[in-house]
Protein backbone atom coordinates (compact mmCIF):
# COMPACT_ATOMS: atom_id res chain seq x y z
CA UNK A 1 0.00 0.00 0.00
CA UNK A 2 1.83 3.09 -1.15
CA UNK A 3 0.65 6.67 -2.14
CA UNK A 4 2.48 8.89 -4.03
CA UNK A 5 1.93 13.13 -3.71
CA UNK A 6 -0.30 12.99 -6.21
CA UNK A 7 -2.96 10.50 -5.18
CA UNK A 8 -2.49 11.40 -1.31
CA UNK A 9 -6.42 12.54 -1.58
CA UNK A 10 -7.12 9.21 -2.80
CA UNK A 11 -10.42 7.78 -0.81
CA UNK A 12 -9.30 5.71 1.78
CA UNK A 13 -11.72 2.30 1.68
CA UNK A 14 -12.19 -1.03 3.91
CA UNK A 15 -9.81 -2.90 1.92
CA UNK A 16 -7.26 -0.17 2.73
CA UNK A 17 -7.58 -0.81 6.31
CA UNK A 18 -8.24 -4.53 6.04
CA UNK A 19 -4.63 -4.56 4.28
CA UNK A 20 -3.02 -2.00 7.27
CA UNK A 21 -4.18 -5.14 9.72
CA UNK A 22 -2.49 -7.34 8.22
CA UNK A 23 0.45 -5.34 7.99
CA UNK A 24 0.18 -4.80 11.34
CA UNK A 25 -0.43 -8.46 12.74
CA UNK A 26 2.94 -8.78 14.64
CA UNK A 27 4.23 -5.75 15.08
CA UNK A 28 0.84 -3.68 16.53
CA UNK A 29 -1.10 -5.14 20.07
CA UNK A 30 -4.92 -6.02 19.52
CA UNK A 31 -5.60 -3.88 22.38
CA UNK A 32 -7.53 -4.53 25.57
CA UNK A 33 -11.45 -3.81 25.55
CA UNK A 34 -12.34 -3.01 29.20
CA UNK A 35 -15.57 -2.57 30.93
CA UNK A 36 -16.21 0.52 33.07
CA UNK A 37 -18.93 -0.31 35.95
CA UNK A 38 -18.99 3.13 37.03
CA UNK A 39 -19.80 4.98 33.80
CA UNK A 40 -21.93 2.14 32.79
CA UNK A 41 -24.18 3.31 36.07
CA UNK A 42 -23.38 6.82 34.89
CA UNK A 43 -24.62 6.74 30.98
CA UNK A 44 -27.57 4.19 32.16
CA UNK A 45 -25.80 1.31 29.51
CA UNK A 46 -22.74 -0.67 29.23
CA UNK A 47 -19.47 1.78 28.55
CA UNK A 48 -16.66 -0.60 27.04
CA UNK A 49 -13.20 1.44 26.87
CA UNK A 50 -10.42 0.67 24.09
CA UNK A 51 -7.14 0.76 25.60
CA UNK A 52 -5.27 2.41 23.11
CA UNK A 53 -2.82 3.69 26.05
CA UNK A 54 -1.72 0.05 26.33
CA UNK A 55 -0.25 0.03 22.29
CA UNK A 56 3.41 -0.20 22.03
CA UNK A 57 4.62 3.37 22.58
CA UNK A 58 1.87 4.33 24.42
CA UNK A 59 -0.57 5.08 21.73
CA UNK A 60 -2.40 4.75 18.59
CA UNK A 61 0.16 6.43 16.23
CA UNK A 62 2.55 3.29 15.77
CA UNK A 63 -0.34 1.78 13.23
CA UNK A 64 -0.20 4.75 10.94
CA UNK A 65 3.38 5.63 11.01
CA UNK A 66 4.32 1.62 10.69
CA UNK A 67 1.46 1.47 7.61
CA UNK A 68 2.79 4.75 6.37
CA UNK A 69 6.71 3.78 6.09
CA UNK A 70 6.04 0.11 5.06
CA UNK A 71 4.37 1.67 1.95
CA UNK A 72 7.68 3.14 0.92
CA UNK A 73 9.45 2.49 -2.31
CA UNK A 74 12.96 0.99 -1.71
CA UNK A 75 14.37 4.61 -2.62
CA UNK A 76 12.58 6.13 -0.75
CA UNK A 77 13.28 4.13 2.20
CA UNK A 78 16.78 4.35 1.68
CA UNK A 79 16.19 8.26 1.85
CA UNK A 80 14.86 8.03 5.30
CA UNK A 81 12.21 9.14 7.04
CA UNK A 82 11.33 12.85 8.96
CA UNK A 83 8.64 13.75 11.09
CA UNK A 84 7.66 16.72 13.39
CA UNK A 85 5.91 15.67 16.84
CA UNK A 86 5.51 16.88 20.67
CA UNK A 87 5.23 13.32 21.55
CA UNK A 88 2.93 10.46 20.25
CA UNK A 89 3.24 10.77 15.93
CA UNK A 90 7.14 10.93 17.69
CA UNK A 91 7.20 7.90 18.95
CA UNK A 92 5.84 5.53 16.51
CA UNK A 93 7.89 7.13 13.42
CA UNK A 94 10.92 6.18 16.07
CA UNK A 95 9.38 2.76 16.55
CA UNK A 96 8.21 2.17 13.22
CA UNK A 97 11.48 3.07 11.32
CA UNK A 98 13.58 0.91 13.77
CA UNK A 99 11.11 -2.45 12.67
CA UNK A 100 11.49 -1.52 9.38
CA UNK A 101 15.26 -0.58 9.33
CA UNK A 102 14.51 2.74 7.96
CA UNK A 103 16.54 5.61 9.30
CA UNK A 104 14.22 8.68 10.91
CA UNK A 105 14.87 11.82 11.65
CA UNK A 106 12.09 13.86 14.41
CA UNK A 107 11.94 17.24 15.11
CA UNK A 108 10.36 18.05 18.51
CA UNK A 109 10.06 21.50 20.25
CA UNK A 110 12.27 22.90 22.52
CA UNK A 111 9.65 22.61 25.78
CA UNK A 112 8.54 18.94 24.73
CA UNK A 113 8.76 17.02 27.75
CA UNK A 114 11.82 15.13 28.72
CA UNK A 115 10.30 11.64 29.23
CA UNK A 116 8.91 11.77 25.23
CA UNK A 117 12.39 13.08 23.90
CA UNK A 118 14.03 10.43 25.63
CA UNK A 119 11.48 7.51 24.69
CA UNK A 120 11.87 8.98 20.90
CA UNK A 121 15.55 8.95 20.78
CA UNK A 122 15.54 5.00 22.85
CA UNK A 123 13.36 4.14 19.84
CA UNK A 124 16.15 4.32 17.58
CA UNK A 125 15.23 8.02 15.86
CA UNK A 126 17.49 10.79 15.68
CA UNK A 127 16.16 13.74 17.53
CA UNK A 128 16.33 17.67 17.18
CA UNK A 129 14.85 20.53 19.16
CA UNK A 130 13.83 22.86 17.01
CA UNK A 131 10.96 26.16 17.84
CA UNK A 132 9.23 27.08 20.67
CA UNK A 133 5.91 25.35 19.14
CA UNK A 134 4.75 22.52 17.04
CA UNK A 135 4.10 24.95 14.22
CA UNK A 136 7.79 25.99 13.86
CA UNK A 137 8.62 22.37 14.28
CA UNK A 138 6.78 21.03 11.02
CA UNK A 139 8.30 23.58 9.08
CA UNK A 140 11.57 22.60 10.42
CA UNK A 141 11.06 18.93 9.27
CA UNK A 142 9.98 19.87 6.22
CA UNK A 143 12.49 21.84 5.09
CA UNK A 144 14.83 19.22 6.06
CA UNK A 145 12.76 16.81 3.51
CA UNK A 146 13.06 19.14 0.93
CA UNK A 147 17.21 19.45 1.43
CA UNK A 148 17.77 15.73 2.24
CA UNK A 149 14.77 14.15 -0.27
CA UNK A 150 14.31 11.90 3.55
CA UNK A 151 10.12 11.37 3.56
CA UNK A 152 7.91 13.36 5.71
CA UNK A 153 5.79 11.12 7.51
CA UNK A 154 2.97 13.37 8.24
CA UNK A 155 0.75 12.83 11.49
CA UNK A 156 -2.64 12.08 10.16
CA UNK A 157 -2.78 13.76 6.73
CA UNK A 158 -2.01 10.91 4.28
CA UNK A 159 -4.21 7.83 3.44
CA UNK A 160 -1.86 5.40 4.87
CA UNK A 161 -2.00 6.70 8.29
CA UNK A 162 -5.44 7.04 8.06
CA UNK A 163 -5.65 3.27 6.86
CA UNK A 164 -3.32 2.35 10.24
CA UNK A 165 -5.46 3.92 12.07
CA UNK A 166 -8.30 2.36 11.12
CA UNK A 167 -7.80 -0.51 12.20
CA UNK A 168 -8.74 0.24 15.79
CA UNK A 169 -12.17 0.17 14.29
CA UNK A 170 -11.94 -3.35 13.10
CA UNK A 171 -10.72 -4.32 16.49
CA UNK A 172 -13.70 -2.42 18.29
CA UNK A 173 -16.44 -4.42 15.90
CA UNK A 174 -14.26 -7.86 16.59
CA UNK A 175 -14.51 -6.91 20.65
CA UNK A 176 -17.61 -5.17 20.80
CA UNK A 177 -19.85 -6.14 18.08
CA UNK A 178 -22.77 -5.17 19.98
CA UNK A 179 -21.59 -1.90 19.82
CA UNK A 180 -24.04 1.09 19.01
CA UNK A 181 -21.26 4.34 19.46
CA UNK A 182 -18.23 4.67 19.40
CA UNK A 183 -16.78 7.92 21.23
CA UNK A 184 -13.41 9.21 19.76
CA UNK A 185 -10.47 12.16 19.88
CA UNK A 186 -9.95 14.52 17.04
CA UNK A 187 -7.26 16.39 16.76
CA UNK A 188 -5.96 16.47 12.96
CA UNK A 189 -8.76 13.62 12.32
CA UNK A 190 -6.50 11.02 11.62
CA UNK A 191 -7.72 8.25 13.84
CA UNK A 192 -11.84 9.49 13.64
CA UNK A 193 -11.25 9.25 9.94
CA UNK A 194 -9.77 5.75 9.83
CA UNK A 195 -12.54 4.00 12.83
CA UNK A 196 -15.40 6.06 10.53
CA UNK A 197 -14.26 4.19 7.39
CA UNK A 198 -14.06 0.72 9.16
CA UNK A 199 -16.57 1.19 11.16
CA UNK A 200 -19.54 2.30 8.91
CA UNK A 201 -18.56 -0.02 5.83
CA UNK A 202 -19.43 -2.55 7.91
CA UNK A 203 -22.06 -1.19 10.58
CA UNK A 204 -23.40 2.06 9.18
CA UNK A 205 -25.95 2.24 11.96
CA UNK A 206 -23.46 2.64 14.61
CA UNK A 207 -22.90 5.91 15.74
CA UNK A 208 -19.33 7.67 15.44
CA UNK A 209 -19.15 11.00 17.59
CA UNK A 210 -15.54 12.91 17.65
CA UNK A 211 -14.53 14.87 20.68
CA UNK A 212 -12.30 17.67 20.90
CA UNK A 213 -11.44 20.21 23.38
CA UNK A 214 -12.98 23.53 22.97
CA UNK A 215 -9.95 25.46 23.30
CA UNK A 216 -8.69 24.04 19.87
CA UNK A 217 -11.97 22.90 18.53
CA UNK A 218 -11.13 23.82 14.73
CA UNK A 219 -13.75 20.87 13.49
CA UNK A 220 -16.79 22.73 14.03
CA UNK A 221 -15.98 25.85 12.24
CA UNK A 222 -14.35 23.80 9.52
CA UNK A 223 -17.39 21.49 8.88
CA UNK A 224 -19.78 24.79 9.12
CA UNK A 225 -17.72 26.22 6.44
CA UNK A 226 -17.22 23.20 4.23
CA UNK A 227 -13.58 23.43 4.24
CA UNK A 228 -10.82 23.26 6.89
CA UNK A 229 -10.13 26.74 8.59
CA UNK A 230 -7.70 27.56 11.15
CA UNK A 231 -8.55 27.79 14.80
CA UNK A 232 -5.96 30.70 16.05
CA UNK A 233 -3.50 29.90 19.07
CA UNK A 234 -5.34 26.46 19.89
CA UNK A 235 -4.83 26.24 23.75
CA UNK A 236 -6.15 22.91 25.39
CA UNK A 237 -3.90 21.07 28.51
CA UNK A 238 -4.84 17.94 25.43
CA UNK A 239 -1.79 18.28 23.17
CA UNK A 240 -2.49 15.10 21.52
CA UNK A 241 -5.87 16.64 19.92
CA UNK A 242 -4.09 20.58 19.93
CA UNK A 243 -4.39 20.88 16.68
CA UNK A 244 -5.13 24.31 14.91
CA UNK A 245 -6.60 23.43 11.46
CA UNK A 246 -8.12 19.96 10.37
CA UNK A 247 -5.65 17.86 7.77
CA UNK A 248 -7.08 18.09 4.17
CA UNK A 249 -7.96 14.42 4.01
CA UNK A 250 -9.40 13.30 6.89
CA UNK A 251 -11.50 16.10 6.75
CA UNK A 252 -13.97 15.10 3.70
CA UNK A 253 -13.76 11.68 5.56
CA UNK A 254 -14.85 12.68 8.90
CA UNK A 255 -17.63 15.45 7.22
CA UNK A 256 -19.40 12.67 5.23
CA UNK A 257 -18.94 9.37 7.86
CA UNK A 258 -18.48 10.97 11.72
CA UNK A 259 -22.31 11.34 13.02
CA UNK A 260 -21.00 14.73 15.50
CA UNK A 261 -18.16 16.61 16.87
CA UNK A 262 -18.61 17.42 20.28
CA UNK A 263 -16.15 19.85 22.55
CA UNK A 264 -15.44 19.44 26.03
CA UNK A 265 -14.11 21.78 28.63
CA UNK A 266 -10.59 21.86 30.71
CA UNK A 267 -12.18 20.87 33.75
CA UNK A 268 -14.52 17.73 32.39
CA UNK A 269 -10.85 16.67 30.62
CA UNK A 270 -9.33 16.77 34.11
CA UNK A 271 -12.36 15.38 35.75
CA UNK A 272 -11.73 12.40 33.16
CA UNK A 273 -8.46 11.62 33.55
CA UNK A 274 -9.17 11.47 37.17
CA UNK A 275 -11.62 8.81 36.68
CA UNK A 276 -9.42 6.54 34.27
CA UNK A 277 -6.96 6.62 36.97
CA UNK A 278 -8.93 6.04 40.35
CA UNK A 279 -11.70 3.75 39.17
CA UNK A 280 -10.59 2.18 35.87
CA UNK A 281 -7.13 2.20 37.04
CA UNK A 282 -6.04 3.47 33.84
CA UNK A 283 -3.32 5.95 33.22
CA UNK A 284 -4.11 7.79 30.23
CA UNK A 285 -3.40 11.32 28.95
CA UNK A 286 -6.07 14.41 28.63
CA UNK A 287 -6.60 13.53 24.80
CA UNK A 288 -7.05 10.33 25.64
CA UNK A 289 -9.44 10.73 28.54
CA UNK A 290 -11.56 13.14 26.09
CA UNK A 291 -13.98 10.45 24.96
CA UNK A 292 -14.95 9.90 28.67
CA UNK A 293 -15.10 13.75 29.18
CA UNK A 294 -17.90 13.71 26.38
CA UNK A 295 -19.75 10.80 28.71
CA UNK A 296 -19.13 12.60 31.93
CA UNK A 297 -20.90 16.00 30.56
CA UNK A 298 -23.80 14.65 28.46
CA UNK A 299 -24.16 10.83 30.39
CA UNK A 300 -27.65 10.48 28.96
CA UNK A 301 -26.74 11.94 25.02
CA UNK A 302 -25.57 8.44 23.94
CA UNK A 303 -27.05 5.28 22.84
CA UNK A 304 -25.58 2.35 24.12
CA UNK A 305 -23.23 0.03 24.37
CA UNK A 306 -20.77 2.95 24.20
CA UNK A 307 -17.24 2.41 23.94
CA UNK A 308 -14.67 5.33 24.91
CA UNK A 309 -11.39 4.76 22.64
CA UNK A 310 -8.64 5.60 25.12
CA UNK A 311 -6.06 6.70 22.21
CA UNK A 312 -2.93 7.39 24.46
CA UNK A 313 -1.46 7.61 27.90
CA UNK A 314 2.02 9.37 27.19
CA UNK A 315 1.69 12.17 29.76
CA UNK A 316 4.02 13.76 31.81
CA UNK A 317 4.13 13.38 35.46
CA UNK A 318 4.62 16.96 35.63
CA UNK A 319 1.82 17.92 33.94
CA UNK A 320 -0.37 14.73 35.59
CA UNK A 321 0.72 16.02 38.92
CA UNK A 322 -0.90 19.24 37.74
CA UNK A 323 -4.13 17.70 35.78
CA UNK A 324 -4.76 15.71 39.08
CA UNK A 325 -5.00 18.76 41.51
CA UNK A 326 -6.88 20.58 38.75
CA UNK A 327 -9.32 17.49 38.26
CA UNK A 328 -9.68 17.52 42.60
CA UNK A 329 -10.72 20.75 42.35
CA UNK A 330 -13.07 20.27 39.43
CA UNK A 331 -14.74 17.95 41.84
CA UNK A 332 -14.45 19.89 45.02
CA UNK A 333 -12.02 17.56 46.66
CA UNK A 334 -9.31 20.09 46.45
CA UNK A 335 -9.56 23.72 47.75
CA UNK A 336 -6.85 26.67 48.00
CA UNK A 337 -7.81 29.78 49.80
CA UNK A 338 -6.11 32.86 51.06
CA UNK A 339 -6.90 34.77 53.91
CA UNK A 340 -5.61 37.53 56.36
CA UNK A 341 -5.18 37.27 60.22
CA UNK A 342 -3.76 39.20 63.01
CA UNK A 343 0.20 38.04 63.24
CA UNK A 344 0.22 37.27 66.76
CA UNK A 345 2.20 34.17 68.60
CA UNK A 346 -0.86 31.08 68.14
CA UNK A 347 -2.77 32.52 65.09
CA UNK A 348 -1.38 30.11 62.84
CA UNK A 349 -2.36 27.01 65.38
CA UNK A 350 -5.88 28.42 65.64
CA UNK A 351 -6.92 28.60 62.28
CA UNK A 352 -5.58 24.74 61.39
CA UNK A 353 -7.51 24.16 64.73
CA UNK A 354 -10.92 25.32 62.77
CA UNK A 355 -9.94 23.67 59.61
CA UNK A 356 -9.21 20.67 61.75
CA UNK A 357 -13.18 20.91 63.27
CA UNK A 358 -14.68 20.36 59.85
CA UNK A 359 -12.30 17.90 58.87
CA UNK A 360 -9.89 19.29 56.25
CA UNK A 361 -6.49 18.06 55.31
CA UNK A 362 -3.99 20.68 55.21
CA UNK A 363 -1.62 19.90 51.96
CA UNK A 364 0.54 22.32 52.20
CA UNK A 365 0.91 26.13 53.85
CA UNK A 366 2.33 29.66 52.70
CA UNK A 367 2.56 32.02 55.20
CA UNK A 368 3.76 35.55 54.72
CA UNK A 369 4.15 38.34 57.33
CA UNK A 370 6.41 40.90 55.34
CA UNK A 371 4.71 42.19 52.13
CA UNK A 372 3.58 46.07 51.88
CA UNK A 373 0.04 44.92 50.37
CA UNK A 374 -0.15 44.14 54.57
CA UNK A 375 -0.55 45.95 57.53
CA UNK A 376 1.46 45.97 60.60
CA UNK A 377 -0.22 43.64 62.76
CA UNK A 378 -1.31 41.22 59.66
CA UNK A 379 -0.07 38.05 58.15
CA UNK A 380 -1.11 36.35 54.85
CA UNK A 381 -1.64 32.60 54.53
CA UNK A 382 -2.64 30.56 51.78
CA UNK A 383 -3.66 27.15 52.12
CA UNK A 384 -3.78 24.04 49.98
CA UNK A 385 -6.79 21.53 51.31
CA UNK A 386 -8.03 18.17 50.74
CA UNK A 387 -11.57 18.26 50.63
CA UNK A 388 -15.18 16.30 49.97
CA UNK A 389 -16.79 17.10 47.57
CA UNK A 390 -19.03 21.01 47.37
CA UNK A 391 -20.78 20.60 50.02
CA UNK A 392 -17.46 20.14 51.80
CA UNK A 393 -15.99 23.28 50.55
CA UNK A 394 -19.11 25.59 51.32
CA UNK A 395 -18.65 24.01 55.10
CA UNK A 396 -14.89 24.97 55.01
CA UNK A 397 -15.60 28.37 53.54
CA UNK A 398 -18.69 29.09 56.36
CA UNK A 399 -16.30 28.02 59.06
CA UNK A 400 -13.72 30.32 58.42
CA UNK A 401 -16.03 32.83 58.11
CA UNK A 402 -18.04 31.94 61.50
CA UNK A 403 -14.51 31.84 62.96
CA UNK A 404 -14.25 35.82 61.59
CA UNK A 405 -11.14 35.72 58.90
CA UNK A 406 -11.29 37.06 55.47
CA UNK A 407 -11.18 35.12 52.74
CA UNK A 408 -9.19 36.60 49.92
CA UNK A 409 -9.45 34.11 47.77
């Protein structure tokens, strides 16, 4: 299966991605189909999730990069490969090129996160930091194709990748025939494409619904319009679906075969990760989690049996460590405040005595008693609490204001 330039808007069809699974057989898991109890009780009908974290590298993008590069003429393989990634696409063009004993070349950003550079470069690519964002990073990598003639292996705007992607919709109908939707990520479209063509050549009735987060939600204007159109300084915690402008091809795929785009919010992203990890025991990463986000803010909007497709779980500790507290708070089981009190020997020790009344775990505590926003006798403190739920929070809140501070904040 190989496209050249000029046919890359060629439709892509079942046979495509029946011929992308049997490329894959091998070298790509069949990955896990997991039941979720708790949003089963939530949506009111069974909720299977597609472990897509669990694929070699950590995510979905080793099918389309492996389909992608196996296509290859011999020259062109000899060439080598480029590619321009903050993570994921990254990691299987490493991975894939390695199997295939191509050579690859990846461009990240300068702020991509350690743990991805590293896995990139341990999967046998050649990495360089280029830009400050992804943007400046593709056009890095593709200058470099155009010096070097090495192949740019784009993320999701090719038919091949579309066809690897694809088959995670075969899998879903093998797993979950039953199946009536089938909840996925969009960033570039790559993935929603491929499932949409598997899935509805074989099962038009089922449902396929594309999330994306609404700070880079460039599907919706683009489908409105009839063409793809740029979403301007996309900003979403979910870089795997922060993408500004829809690619060319998957675009007429997902506009004639994907049912509805939906958008979620930063806080029903964090609220989902959350989940995945305390009751499905899942780590997975905020464009990943998106396809519960959609079930968490509309539970009763979709017909069941649902399955989620959990497309990655490459995140960063630092930015889970962040995600987490922001999900707590989402939920009302984390609370920061900042109040004022009179900076006398005690004070400190009586207001953790009131917090300690109605039960709240002190995290952590700043306390500042030089500052010239603050009078003589006063002392700032902000705390960091473990709370609840709401109802938890209000109590905290009416307590310290029974007990006469200010709340700042």
């Amino acid at each position: 299966m190989s496209y050249s330039t000029a046919d890359s808007f060629r439709p892509v069809t079942l046979d495509d991605v029946r011929g992308a699974q049997k490329m894959l057989s091998g070298v790509a898991r069949v990955t896990a189909m997991e039941g979720s109890r708790h949003l089963s009780q939530t949506v009111g009908a069974p909720v299977h999730l597609k472990c897509e974290n669990l694929q070699r590298t950590g995510s979905f993008k080793l099918r389309g990069a492996y389909v992608r590069i196996a296509g290859l003429l011999p020259e062109e393989r000899a060439a080598g490969v480029v590619a321009a990634s903050a993570g994921n696409h990254a990691q299987g063009v490493a991975l894939a090129s390695a199997l295939l004993g191509v050579r690859s070349t990846v461009f990240m950003p300068k702020g991509a996160p350690l743990p991805k550079v590293s896995a990139t470069r341990d999967y046998g690519a050649e990495v360089r930091l280029h830009g400050q964002v992804v943007d400046e990073t593709l056009a890095a990598a593709q200058e470099y194709a155009a010096e070097t003639g090495a192949v740019f292996i784009h993320p999701f705007d090719h038919p091949d990748i579309i066809a690897g992607q694809g088959t995670v919709g075969l899998e879903i109908l093998e797993q979950c025939p039953e199946a009536r939707t089938i909840l996925v990520g969009i960033g570039g479209g790559g993935l929603a494409a491929g499932i949409a063509v598997a899935v509805k050549s074989l099962r038009p009735e089922v449902r396929v619904v594309g999330v994306q987060a609404a700070g880079a939600a460039a599907y919706p204007p683009s489908l409105a319009a009839g063409r793809p159109v740029s979403v301007e300084n996309p900003a979403t915690m979910a870089d795997g679906i922060k993408v500004g402008r829809p690619g060319d091809v998957p675009f007429g795929i997902v506009g004639e075969l994907v049912d509805e785009v939906r958008t979620v919010s930063e806080d029903e992203l964090s609220a989902a990760l959350l989940l995945c990890l305390e009751r499905a025991k899942l780590v997975v990463e905020p464009a990943g989690a998106s396809p519960v986000a959609a079930l968490l803010s509309a539970p009763g909007a979709f017909e069941g049996p649902v399955v989620a497709v959990l497309s990655g779980g490459n995140v960063d500790p630092v930015l889970m460590e962040r995600v987490l507290r922001h999900g707590m708070a989402a939920q009302g089981r984390y609370l920061a405040v900042r109040l004022r009190l009179t900076d006398r020997p005690g004070a400190l020790a009586t207001l953790l005595g009131v917090l300690s009344v109605v039960d709240a775990n002190v995290l952590d505590v700043s306390h500042v008693r030089t500052d010239p926003r603050l009078g003589l006798t006063e002392a700032e403190v902000e705390l960091h609490l473990e709370t609840k739920g709401p109802a938890h929070c209000a109590e905290v809140g009416q307590a310290l204001r029974e007990a006469g501070y200010t709340v700042i904040g």
